[in-house]
C-alpha atoms as a PDB file:
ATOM      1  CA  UNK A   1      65.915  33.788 -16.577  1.00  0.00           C
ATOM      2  CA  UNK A   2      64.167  36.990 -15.023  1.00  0.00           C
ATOM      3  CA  UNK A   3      61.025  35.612 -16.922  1.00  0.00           C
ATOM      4  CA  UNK A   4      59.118  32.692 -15.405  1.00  0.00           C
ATOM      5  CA  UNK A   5      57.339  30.536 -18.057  1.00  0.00           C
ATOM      6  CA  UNK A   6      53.725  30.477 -17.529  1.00  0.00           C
ATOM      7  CA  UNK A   7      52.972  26.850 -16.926  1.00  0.00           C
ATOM      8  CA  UNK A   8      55.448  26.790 -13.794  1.00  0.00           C
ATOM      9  CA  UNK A   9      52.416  28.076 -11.666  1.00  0.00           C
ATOM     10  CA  UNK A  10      54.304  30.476 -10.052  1.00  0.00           C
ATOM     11  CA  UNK A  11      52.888  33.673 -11.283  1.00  0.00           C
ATOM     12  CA  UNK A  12      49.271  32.828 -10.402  1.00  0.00           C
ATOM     13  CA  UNK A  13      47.853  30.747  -7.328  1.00  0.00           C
ATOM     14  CA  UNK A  14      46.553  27.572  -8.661  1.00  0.00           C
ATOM     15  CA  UNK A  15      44.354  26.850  -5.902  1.00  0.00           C
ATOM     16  CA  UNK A  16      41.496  29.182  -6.961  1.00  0.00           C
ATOM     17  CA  UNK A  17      41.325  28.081 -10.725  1.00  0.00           C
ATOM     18  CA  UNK A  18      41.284  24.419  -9.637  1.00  0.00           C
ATOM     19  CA  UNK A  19      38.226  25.615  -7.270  1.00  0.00           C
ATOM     20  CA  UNK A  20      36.669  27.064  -9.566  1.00  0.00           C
ATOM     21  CA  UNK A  21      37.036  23.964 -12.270  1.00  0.00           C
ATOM     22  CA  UNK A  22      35.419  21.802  -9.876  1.00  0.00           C
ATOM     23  CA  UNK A  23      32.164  23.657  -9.160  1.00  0.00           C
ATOM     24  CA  UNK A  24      31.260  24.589 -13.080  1.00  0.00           C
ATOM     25  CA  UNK A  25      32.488  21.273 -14.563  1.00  0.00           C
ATOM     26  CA  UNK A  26      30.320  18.352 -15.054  1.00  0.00           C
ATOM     27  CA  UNK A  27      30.596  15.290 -12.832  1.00  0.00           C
ATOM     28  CA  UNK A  28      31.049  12.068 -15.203  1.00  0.00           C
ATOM     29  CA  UNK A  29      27.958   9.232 -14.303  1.00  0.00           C
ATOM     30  CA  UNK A  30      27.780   7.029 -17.283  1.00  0.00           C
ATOM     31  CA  UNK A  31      25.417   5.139 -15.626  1.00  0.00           C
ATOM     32  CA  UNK A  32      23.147   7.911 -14.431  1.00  0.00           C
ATOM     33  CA  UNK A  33      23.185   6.769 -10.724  1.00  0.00           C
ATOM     34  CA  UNK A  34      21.053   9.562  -8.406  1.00  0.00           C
ATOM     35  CA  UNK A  35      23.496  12.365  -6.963  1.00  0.00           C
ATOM     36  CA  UNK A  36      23.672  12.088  -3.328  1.00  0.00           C
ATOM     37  CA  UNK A  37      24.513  15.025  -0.738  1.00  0.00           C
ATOM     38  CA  UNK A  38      27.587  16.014  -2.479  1.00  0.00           C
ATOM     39  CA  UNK A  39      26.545  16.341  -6.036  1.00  0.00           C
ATOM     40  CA  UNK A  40      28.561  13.769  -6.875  1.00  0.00           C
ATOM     41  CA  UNK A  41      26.907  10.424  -8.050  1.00  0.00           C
ATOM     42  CA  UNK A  42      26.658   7.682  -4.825  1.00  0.00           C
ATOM     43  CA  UNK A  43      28.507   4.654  -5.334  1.00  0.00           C
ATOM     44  CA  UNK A  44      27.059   1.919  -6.993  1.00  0.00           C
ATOM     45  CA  UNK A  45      26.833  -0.285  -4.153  1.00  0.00           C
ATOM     46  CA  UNK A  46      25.144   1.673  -2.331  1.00  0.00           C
ATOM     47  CA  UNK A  47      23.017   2.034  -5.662  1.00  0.00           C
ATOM     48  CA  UNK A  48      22.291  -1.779  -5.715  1.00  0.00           C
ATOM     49  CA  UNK A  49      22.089  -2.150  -1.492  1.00  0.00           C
ATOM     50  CA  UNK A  50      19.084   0.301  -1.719  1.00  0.00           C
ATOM     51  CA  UNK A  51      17.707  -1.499  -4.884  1.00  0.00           C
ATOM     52  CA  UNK A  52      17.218   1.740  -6.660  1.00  0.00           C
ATOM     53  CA  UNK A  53      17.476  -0.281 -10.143  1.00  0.00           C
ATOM     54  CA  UNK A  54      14.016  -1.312  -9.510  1.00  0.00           C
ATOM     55  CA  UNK A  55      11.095   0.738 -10.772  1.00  0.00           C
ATOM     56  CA  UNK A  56       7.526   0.904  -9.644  1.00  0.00           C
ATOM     57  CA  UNK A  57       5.070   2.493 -11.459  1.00  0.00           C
ATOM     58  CA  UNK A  58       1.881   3.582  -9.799  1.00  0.00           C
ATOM     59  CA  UNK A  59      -1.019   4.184 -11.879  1.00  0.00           C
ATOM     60  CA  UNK A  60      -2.989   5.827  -8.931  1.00  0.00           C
ATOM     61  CA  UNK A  61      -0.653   8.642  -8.699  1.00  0.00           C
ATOM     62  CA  UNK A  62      -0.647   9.906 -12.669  1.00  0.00           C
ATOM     63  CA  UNK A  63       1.660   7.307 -13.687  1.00  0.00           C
ATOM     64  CA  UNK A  64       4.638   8.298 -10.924  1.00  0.00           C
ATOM     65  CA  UNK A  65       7.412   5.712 -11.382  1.00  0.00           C
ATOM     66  CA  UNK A  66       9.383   5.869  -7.744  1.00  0.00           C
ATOM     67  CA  UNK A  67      13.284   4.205  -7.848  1.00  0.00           C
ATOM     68  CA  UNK A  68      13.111   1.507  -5.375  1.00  0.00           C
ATOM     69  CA  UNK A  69      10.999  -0.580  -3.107  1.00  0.00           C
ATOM     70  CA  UNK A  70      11.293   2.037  -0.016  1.00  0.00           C
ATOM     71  CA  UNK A  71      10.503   4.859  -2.118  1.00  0.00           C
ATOM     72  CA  UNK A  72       7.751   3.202  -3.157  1.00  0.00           C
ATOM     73  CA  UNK A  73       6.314   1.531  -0.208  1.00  0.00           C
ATOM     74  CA  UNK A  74       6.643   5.049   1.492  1.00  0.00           C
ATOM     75  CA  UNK A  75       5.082   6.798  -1.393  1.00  0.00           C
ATOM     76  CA  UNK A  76       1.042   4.800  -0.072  1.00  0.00           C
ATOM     77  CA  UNK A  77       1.243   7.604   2.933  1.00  0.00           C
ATOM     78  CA  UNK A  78       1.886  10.581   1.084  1.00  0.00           C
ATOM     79  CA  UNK A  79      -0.393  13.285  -0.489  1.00  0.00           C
ATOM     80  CA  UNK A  80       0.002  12.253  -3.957  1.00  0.00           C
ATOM     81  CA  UNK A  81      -1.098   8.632  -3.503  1.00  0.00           C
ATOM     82  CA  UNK A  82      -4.177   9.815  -0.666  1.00  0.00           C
ATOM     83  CA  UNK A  83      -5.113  12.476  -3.524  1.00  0.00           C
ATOM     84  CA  UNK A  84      -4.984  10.226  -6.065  1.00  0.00           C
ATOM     85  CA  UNK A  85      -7.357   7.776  -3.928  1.00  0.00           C
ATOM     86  CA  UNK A  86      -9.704  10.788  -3.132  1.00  0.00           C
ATOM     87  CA  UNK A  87      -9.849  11.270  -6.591  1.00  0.00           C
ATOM     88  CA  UNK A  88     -11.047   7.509  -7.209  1.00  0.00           C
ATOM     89  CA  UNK A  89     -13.354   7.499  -4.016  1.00  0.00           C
ATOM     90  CA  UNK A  90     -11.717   5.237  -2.292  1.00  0.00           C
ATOM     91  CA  UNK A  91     -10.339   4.989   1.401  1.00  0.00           C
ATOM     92  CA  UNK A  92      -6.550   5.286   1.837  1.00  0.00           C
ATOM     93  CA  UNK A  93      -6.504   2.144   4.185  1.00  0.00           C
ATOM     94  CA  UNK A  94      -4.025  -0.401   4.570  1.00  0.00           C
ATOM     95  CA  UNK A  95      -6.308  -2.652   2.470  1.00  0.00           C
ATOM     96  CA  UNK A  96      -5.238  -0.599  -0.522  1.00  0.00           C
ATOM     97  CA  UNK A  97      -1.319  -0.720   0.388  1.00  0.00           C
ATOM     98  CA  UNK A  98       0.415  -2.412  -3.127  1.00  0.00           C
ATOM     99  CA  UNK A  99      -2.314  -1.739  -4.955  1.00  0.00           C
ATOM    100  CA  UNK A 100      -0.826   0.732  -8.160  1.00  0.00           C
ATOM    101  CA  UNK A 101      -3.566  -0.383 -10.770  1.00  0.00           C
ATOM    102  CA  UNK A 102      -7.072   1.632 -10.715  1.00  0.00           C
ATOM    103  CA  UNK A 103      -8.924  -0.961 -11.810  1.00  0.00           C
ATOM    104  CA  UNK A 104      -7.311  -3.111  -9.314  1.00  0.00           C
ATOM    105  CA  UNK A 105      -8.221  -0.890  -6.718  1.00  0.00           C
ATOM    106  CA  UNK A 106     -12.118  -0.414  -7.867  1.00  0.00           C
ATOM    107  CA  UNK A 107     -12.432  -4.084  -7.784  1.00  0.00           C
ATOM    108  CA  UNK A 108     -10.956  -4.236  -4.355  1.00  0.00           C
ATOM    109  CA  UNK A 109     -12.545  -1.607  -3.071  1.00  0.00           C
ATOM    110  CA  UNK A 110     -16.066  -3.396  -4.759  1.00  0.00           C
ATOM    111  CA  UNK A 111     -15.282  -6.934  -3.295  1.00  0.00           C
ATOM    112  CA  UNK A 112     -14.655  -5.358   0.316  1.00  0.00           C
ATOM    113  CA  UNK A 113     -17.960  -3.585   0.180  1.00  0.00           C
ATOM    114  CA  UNK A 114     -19.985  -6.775  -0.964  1.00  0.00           C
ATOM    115  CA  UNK A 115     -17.807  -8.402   2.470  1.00  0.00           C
ATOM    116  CA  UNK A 116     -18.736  -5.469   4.376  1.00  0.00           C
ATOM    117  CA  UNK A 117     -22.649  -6.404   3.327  1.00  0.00           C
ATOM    118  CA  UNK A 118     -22.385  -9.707   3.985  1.00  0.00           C
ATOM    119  CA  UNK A 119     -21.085  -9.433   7.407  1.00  0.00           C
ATOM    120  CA  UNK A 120     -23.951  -6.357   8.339  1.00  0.00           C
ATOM    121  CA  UNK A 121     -26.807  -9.589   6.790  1.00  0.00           C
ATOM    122  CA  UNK A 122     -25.316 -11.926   9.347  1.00  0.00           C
ATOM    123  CA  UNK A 123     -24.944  -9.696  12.116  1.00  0.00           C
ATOM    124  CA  UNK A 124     -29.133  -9.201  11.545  1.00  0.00           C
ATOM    125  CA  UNK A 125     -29.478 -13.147  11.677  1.00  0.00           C
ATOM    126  CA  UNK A 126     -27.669 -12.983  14.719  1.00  0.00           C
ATOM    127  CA  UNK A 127     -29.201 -10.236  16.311  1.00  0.00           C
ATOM    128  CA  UNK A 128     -32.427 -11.995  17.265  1.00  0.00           C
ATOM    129  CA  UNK A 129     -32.853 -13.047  20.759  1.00  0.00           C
ATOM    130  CA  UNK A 130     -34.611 -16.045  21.996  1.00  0.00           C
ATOM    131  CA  UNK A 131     -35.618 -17.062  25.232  1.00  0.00           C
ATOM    132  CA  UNK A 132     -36.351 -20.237  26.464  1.00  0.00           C
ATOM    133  CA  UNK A 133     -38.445 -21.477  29.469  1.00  0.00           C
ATOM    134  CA  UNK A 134     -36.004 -20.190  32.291  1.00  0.00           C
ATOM    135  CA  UNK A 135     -35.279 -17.101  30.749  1.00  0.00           C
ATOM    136  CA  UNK A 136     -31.918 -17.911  29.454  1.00  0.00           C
ATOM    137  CA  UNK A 137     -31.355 -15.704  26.222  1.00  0.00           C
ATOM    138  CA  UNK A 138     -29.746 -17.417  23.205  1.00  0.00           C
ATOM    139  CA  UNK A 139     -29.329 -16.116  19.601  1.00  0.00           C
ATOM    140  CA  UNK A 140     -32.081 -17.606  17.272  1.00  0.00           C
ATOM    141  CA  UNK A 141     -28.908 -19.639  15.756  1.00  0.00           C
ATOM    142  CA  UNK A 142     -27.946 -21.094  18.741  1.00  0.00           C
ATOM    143  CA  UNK A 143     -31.550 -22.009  20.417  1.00  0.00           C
ATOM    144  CA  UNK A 144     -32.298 -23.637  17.155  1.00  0.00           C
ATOM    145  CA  UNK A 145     -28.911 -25.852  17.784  1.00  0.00           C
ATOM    146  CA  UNK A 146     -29.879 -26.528  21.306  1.00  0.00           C
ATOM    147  CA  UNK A 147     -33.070 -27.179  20.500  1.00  0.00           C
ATOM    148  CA  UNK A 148     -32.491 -29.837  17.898  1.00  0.00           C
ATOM    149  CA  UNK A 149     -29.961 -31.651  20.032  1.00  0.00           C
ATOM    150  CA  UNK A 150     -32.824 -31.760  22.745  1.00  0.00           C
ATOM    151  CA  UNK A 151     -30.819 -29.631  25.453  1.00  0.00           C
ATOM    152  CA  UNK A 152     -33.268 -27.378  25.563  1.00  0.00           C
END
């Protein structure tokens, strides 16, 4: 009986081998859910609250695929989405926000720069002054109205 069997745990402390276990072994995640602060893998509620499931691939930024929606709707103000832009030649504006595609974006970017030119040709219209007999000024637009309704 002077000899203590070696499973009993009393001739070594336990406490450091079990610490030592738990940092070098692997943490089981069958269903490869992100590691939170821990190391260990979050819970899988938390998993679905956050939507993480959900993928979204953006083609601007080399193909980056970001793990749910607030990943990705943050992802439109960092540097690899504005570099990615620069690259294109195209503003970083809200107008581009959800926009992943680059051939979405070129056409966006096309049909807001054929608005753009529109809106400069009617501000030219608009720009000419008229006067009339007083010395009221009216836009050529509206002294034609006023003239054809005989106010004028």
């Amino acid at each position: 009986m002077t000899s203590l069997h070696p499973t009993s745990g009393l001739d070594e402390p336990t406490s450091a081998i079990e610490d030592e276990d738990d940092e070098t072994s692997r943490v089981y995640n069958p269903l490869k859910l992100p590691l939170g602060w821990d190391g260990r893998p979050i819970p899988f509620w938390l998993y679905k609250l956050h939507g993480l499931r959900n993928e979204f691939k953006c083609e601007i930024c080399s193909d980056h695929i970001y793990h749910g929606r607030k990943n990705f709707e943050k992802h439109f103000t960092e540097s690899r989405h504005a570099f990615g832009m620069r690259a294109l030649g195209l503003p970083n504006t809200v107008q581009f926000r959800d926009v992943t595609s680059i051939a979405d974006a070129l056409a966006l970017a096309e049909k807001l720069r054929k608005q753009e030119r529109a809106q400069q040709g009617q501000a030219g219209a608009d720009a000419q002054e008229v006067e009339d007999e007083h010395g009221n000024a009216y836009t050529k637009k509206t002294y034609d109205l006023l003239k054809r309704q005989g106010l004028i």
